[in-house]
PDB file of N, CA and C in Angstrom:
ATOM      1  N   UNK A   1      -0.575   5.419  -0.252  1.00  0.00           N
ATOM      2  CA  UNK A   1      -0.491   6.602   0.555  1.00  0.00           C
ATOM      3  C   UNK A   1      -1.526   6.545   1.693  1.00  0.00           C
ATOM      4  N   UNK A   2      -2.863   6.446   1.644  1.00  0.00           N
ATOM      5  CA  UNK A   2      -3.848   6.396   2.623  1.00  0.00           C
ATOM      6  C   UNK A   2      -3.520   4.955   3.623  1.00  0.00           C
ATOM      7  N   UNK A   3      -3.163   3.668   2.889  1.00  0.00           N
ATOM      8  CA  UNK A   3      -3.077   2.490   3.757  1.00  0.00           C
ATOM      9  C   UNK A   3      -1.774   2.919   5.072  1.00  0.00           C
ATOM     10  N   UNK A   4      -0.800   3.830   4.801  1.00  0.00           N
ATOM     11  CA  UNK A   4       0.088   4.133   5.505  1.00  0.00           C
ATOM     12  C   UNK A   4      -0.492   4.644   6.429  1.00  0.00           C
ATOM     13  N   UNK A   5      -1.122   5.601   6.325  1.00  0.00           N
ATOM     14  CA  UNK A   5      -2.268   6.215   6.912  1.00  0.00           C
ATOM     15  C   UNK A   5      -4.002   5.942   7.880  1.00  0.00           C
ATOM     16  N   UNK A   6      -3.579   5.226   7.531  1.00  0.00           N
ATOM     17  CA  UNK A   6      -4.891   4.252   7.862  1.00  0.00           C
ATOM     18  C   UNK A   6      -5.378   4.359   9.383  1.00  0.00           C
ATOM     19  N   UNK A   7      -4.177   4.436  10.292  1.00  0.00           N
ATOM     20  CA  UNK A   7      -4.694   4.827  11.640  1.00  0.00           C
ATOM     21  C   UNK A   7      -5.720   6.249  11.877  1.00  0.00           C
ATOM     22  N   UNK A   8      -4.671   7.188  11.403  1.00  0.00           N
ATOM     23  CA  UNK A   8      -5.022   7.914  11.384  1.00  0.00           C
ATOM     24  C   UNK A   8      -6.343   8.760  10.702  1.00  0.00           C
ATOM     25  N   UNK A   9      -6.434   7.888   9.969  1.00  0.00           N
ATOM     26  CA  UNK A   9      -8.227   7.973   8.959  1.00  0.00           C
ATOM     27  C   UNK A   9      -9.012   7.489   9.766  1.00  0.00           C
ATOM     28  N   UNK A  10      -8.915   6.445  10.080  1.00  0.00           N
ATOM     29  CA  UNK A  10      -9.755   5.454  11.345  1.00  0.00           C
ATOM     30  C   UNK A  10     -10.209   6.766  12.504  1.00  0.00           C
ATOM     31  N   UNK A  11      -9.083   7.198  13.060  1.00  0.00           N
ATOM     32  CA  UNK A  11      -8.776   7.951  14.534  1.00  0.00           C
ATOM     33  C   UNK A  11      -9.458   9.177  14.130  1.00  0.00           C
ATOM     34  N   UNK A  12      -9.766   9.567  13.118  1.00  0.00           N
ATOM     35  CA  UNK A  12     -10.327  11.024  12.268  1.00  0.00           C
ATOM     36  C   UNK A  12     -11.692  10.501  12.342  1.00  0.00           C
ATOM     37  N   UNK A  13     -12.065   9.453  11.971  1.00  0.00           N
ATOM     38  CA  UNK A  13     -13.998   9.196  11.117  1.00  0.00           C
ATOM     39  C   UNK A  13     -13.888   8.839  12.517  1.00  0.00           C
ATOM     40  N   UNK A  14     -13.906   7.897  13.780  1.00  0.00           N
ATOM     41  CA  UNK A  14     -14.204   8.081  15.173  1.00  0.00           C
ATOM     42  C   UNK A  14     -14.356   9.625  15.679  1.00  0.00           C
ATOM     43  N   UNK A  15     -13.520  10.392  15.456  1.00  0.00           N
ATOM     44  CA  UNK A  15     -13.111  11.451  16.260  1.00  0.00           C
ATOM     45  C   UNK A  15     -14.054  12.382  15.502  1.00  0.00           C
ATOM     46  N   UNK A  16     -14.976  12.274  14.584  1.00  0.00           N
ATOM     47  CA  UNK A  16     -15.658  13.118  14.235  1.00  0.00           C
ATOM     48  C   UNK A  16     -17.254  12.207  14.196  1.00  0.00           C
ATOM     49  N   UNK A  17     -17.405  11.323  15.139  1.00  0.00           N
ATOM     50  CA  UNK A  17     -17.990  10.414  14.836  1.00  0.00           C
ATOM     51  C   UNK A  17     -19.358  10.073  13.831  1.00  0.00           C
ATOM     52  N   UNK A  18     -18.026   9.790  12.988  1.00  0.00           N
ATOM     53  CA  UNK A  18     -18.838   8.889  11.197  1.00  0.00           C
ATOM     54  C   UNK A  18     -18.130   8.037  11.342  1.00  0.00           C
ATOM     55  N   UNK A  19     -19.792   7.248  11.176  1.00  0.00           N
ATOM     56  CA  UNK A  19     -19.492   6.010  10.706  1.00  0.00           C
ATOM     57  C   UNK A  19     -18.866   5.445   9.488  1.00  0.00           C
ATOM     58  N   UNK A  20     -17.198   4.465   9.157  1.00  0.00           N
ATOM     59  CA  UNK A  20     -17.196   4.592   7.481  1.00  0.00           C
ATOM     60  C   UNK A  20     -16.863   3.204   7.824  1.00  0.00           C
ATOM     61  N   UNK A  21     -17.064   2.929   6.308  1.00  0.00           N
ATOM     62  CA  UNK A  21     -16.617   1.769   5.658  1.00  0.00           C
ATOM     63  C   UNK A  21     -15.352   1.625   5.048  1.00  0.00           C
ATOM     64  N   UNK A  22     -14.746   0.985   5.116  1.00  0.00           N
ATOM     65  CA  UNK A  22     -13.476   1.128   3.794  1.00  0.00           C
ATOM     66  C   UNK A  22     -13.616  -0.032   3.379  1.00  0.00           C
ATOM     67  N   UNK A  23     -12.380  -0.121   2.378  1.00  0.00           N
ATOM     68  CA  UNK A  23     -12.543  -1.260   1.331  1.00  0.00           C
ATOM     69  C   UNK A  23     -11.052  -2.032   1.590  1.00  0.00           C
ATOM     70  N   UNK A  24     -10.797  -1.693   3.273  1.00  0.00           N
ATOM     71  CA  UNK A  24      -9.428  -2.916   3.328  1.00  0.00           C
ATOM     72  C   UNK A  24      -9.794  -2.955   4.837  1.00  0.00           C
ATOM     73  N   UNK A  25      -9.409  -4.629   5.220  1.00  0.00           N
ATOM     74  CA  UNK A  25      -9.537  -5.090   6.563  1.00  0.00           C
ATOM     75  C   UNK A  25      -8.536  -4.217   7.340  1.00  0.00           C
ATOM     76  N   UNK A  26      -7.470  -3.859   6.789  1.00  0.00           N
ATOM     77  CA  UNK A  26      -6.580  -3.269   7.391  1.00  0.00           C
ATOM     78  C   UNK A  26      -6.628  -1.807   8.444  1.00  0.00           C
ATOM     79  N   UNK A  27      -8.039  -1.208   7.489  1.00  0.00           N
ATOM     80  CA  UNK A  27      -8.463  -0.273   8.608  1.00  0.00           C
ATOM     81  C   UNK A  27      -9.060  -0.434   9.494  1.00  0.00           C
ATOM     82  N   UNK A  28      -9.937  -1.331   9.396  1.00  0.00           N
ATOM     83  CA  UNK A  28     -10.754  -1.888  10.424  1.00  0.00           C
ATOM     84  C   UNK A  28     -10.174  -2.327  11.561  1.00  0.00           C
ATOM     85  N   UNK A  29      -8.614  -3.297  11.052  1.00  0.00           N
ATOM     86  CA  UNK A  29      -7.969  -3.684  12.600  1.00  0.00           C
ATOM     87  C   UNK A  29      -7.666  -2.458  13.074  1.00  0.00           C
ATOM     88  N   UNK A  30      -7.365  -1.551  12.927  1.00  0.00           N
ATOM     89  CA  UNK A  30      -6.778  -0.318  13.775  1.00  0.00           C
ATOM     90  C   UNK A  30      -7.828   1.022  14.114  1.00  0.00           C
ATOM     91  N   UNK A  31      -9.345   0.595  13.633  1.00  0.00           N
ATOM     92  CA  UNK A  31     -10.327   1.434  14.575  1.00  0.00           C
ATOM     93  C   UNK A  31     -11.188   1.533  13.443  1.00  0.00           C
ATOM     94  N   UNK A  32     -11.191   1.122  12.287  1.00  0.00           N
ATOM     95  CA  UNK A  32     -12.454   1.454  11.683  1.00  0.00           C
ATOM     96  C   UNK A  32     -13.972   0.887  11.778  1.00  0.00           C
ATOM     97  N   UNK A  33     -14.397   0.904  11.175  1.00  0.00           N
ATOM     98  CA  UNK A  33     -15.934   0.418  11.791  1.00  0.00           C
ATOM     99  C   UNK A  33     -16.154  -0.575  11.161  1.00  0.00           C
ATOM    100  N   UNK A  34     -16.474  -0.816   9.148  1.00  0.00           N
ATOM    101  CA  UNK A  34     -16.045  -2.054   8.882  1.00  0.00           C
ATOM    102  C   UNK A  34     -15.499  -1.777   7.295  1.00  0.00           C
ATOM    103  N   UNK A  35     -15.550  -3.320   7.145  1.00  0.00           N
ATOM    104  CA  UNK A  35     -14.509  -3.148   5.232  1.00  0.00           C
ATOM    105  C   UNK A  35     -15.559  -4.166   4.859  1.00  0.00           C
ATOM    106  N   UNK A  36     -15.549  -4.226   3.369  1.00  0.00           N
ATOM    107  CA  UNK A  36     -16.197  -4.719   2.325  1.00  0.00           C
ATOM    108  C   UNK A  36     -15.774  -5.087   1.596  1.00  0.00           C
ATOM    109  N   UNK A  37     -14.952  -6.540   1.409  1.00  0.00           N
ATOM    110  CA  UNK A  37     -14.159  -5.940   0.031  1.00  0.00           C
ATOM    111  C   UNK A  37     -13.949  -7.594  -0.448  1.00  0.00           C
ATOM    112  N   UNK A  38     -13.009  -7.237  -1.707  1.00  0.00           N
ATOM    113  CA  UNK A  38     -12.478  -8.997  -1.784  1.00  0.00           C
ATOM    114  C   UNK A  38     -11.795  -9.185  -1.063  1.00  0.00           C
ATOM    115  N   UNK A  39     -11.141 -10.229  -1.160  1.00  0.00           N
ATOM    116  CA  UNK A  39      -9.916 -10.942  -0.127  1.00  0.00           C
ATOM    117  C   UNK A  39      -8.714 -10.051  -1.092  1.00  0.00           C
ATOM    118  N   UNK A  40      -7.482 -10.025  -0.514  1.00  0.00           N
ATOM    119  CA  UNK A  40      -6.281  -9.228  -0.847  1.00  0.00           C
ATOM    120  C   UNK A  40      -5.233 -10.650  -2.019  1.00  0.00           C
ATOM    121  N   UNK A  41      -5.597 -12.000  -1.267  1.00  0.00           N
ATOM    122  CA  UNK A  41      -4.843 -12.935  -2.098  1.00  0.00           C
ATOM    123  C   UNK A  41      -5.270 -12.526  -3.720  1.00  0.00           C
ATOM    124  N   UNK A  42      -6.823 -12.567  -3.640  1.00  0.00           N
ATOM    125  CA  UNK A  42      -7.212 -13.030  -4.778  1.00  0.00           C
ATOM    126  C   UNK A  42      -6.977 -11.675  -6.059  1.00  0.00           C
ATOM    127  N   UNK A  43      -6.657 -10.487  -5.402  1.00  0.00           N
ATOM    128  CA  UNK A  43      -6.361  -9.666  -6.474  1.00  0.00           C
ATOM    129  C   UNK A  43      -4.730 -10.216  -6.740  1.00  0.00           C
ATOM    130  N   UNK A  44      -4.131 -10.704  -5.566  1.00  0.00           N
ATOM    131  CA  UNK A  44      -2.432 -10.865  -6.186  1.00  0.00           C
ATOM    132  C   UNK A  44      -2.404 -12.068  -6.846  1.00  0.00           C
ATOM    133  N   UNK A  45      -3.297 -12.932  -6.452  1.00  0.00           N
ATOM    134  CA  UNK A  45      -3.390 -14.241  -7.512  1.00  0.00           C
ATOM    135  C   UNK A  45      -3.647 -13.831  -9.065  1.00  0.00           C
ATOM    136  N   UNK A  46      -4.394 -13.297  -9.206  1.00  0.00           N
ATOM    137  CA  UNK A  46      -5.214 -12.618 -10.265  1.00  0.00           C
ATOM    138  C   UNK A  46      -4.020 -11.731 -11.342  1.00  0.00           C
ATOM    139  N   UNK A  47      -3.286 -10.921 -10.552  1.00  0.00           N
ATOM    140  CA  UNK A  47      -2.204  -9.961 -10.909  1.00  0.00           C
ATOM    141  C   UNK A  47      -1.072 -11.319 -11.619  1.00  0.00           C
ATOM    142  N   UNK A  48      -1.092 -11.986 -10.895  1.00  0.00           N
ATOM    143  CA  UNK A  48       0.023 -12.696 -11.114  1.00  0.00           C
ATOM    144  C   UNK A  48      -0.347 -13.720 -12.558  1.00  0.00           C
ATOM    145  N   UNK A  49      -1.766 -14.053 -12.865  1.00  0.00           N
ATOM    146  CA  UNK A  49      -1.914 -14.898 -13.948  1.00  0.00           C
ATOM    147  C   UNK A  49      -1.974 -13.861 -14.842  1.00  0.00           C
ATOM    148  N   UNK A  50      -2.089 -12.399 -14.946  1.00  0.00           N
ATOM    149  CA  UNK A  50      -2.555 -11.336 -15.948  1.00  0.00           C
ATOM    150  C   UNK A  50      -0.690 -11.275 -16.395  1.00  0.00           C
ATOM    151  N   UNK A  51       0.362 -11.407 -15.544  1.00  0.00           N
ATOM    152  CA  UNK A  51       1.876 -11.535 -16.128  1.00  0.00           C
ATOM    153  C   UNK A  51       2.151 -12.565 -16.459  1.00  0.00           C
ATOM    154  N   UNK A  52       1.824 -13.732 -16.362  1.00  0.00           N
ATOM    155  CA  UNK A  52       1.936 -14.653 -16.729  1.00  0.00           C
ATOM    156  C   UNK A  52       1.898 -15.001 -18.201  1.00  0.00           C
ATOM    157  N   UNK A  53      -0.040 -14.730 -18.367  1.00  0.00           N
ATOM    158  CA  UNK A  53      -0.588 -14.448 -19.642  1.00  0.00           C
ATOM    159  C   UNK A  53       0.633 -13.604 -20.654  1.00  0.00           C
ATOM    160  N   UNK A  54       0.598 -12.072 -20.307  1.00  0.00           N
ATOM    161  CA  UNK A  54       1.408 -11.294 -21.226  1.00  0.00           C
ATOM    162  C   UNK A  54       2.981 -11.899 -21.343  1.00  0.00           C
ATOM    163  N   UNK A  55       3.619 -12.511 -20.549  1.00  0.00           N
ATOM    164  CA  UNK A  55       5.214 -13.021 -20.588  1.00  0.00           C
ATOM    165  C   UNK A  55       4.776 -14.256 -21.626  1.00  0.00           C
ATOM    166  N   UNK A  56       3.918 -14.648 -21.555  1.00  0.00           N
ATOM    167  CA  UNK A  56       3.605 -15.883 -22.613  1.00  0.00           C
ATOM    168  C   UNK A  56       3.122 -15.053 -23.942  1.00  0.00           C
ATOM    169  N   UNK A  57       3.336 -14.120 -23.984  1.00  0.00           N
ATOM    170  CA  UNK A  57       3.091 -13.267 -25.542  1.00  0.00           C
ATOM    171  C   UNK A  57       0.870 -12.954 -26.015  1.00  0.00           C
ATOM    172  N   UNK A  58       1.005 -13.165 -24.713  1.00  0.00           N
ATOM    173  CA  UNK A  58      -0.884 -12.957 -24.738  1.00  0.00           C
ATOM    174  C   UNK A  58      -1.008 -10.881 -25.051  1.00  0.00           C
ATOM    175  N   UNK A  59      -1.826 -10.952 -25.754  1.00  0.00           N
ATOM    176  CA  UNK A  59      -1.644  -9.342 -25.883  1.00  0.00           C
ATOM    177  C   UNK A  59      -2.858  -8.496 -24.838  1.00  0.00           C
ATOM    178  N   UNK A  60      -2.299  -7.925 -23.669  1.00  0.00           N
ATOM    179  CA  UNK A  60      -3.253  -7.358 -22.536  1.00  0.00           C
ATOM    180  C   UNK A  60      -4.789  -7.145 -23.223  1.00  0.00           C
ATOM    181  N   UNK A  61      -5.037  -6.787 -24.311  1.00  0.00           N
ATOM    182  CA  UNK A  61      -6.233  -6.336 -24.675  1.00  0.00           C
ATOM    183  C   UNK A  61      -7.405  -7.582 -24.745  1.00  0.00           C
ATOM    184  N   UNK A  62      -6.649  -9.018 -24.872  1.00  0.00           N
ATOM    185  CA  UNK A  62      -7.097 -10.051 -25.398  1.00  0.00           C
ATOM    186  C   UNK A  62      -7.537 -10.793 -24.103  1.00  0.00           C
ATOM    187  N   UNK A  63      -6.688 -10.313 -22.451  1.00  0.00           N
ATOM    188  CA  UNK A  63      -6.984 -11.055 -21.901  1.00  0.00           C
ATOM    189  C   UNK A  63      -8.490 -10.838 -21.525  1.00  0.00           C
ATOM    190  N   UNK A  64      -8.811 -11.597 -21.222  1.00  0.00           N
ATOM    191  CA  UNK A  64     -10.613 -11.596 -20.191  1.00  0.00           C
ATOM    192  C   UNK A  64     -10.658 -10.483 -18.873  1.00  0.00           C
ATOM    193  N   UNK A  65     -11.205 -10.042 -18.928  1.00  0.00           N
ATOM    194  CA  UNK A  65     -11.878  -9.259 -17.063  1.00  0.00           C
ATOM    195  C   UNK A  65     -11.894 -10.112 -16.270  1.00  0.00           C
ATOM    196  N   UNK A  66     -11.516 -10.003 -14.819  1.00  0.00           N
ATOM    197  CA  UNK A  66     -12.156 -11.085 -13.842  1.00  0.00           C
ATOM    198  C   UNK A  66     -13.001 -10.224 -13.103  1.00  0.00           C
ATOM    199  N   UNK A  67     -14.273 -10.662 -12.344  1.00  0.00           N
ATOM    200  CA  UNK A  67     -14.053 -10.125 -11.171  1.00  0.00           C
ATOM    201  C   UNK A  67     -14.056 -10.773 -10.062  1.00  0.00           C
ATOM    202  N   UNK A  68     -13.853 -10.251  -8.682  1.00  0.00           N
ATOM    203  CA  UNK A  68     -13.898 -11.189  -7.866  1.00  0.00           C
ATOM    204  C   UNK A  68     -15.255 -11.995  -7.496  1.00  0.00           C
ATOM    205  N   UNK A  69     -14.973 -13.112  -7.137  1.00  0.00           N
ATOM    206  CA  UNK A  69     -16.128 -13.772  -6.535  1.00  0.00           C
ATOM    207  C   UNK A  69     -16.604 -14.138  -4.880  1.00  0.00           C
ATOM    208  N   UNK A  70     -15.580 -13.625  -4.133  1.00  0.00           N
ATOM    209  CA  UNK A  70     -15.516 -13.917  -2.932  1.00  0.00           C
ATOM    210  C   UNK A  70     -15.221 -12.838  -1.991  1.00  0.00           C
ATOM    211  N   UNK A  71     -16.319 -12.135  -1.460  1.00  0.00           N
ATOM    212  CA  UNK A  71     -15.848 -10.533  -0.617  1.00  0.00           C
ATOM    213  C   UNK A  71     -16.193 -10.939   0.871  1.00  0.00           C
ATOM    214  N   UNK A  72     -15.075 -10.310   1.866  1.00  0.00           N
ATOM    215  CA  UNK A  72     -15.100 -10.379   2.941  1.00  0.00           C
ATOM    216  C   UNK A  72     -15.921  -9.116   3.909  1.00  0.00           C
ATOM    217  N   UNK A  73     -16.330  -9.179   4.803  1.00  0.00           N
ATOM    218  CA  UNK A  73     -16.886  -8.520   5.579  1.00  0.00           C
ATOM    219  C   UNK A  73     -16.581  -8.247   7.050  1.00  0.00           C
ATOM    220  N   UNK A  74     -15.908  -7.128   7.442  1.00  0.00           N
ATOM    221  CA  UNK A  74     -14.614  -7.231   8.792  1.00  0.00           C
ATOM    222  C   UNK A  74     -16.076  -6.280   9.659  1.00  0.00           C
ATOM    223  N   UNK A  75     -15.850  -6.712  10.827  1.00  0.00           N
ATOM    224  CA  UNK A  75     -16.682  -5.450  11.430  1.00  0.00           C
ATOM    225  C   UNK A  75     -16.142  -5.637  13.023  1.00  0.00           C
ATOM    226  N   UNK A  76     -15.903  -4.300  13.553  1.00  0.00           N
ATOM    227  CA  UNK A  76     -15.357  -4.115  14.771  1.00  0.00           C
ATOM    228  C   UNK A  76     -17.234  -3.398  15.501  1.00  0.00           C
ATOM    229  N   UNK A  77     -16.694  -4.215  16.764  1.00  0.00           N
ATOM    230  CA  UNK A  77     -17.088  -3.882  17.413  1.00  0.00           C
ATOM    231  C   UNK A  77     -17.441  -2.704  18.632  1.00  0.00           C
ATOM    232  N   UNK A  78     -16.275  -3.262  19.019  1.00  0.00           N
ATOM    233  CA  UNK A  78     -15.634  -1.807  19.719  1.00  0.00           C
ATOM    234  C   UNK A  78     -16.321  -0.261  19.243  1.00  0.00           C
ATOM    235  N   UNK A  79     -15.602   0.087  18.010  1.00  0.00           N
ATOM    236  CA  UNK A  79     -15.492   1.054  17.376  1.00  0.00           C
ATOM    237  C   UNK A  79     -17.100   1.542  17.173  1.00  0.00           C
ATOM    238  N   UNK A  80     -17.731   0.081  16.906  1.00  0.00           N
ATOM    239  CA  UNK A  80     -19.515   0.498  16.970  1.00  0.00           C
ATOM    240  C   UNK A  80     -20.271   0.881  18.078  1.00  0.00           C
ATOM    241  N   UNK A  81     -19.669   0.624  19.172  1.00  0.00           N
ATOM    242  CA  UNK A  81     -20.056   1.036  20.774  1.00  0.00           C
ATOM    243  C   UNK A  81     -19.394   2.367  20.872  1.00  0.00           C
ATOM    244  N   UNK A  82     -18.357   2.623  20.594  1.00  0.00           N
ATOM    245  CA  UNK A  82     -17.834   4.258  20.534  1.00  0.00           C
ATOM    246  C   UNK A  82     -18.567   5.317  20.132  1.00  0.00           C
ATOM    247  N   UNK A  83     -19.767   4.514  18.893  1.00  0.00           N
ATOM    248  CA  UNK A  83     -20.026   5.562  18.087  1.00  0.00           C
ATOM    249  C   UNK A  83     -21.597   5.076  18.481  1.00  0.00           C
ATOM    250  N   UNK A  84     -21.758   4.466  19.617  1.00  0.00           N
ATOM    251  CA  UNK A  84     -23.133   4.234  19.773  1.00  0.00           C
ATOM    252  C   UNK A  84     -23.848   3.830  18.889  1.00  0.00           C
ATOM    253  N   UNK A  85     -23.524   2.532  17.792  1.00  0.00           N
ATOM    254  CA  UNK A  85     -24.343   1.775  17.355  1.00  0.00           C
ATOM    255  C   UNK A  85     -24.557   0.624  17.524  1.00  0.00           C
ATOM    256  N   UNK A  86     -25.468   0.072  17.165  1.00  0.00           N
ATOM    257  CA  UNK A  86     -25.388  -1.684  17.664  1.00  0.00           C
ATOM    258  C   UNK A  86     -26.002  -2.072  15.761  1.00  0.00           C
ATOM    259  N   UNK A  87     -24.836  -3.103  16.198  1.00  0.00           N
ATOM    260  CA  UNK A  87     -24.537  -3.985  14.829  1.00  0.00           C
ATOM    261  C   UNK A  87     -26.072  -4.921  14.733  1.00  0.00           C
ATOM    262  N   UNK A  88     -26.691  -5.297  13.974  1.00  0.00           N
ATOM    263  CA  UNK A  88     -27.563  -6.544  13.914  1.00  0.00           C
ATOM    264  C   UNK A  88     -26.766  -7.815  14.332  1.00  0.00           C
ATOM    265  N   UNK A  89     -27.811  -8.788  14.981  1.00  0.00           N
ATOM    266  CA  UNK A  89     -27.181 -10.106  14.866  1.00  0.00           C
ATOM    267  C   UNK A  89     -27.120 -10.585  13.447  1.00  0.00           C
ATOM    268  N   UNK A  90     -28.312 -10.985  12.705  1.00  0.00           N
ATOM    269  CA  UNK A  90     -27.927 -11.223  10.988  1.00  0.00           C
ATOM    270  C   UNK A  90     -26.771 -10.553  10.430  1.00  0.00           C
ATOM    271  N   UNK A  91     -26.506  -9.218  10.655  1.00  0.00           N
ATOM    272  CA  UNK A  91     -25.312  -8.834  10.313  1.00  0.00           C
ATOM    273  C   UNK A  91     -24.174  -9.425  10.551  1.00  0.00           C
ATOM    274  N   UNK A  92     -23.961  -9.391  11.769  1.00  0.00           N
ATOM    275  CA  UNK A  92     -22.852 -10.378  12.167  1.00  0.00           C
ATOM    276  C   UNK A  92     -22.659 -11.579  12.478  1.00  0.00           C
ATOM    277  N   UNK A  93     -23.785 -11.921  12.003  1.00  0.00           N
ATOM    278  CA  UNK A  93     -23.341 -13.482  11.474  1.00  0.00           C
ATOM    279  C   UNK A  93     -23.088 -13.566   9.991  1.00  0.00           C
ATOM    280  N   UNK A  94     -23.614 -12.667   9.491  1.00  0.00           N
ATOM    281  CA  UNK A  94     -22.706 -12.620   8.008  1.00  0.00           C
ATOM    282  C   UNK A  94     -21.299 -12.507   7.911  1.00  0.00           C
ATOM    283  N   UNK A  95     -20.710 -11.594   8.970  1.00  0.00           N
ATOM    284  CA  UNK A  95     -19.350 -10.945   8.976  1.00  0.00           C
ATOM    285  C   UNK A  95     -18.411 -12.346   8.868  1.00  0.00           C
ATOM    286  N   UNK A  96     -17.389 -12.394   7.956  1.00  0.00           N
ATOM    287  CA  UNK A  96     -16.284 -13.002   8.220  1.00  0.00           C
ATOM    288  C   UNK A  96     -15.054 -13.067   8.834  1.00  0.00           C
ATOM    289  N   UNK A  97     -15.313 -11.766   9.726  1.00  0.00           N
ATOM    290  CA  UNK A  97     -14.439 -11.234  10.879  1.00  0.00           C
ATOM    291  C   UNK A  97     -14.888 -10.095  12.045  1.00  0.00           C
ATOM    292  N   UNK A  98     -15.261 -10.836  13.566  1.00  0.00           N
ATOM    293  CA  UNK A  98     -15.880  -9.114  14.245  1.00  0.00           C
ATOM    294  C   UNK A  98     -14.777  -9.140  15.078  1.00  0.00           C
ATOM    295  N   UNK A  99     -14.283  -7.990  15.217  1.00  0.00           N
ATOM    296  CA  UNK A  99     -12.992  -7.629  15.970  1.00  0.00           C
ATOM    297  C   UNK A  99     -13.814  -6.948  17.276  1.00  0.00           C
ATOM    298  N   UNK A 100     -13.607  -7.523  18.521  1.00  0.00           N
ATOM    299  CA  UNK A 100     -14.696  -7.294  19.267  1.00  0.00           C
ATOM    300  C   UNK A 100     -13.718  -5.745  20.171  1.00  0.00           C
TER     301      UNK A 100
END
């Protein structure tokens, strides 16, 4: 419901200017400021060995937890000059994506 939405959350936290974070790159391409999160493969990779497991007669309770090991970091630029901030350089050289 919100990812449908997503412009419009973006166009709201600018338009009231707060700064947010979310937890999908997806807002970020369309005006958010930045995301934090895992990568999107690795939860469907993940999803996909947890059916796997149970179609092979594994009983859900038995399987293991994962969590992720690999989180991305999106940060727009733009959107940080809108709102009159300036990003660190260390910061963004951490980022694994600046949408300028």
């Amino acid at each position: 419901m919100f990812l449908r939405r997503r412009e419009h959350i973006a166009a709201q936290a600018l338009n009231l200017r707060m700064p947010s974070v979310f937890g999908r790159s997806e807002y970020v391409e369309v005006g958010g400021l930045m995301s934090y999160s895992s990568t999107g493969t690795w939860h469907w990779r993940s999803a996909a060995g947890f059916v796997d497991n149970i179609l092979k007669d594994a009983k859900p309770a038995e399987i293991p937890v994962e969590q992720p090991t690999k989180f991305e970091l999106v940060i727009n630029l733009k959107t940080a000059k809108a709102l009159g901030l300036t990003i660190s350089q260390p910061l963004l050289l951490r980022a694994d994506q600046v949408i300028d």
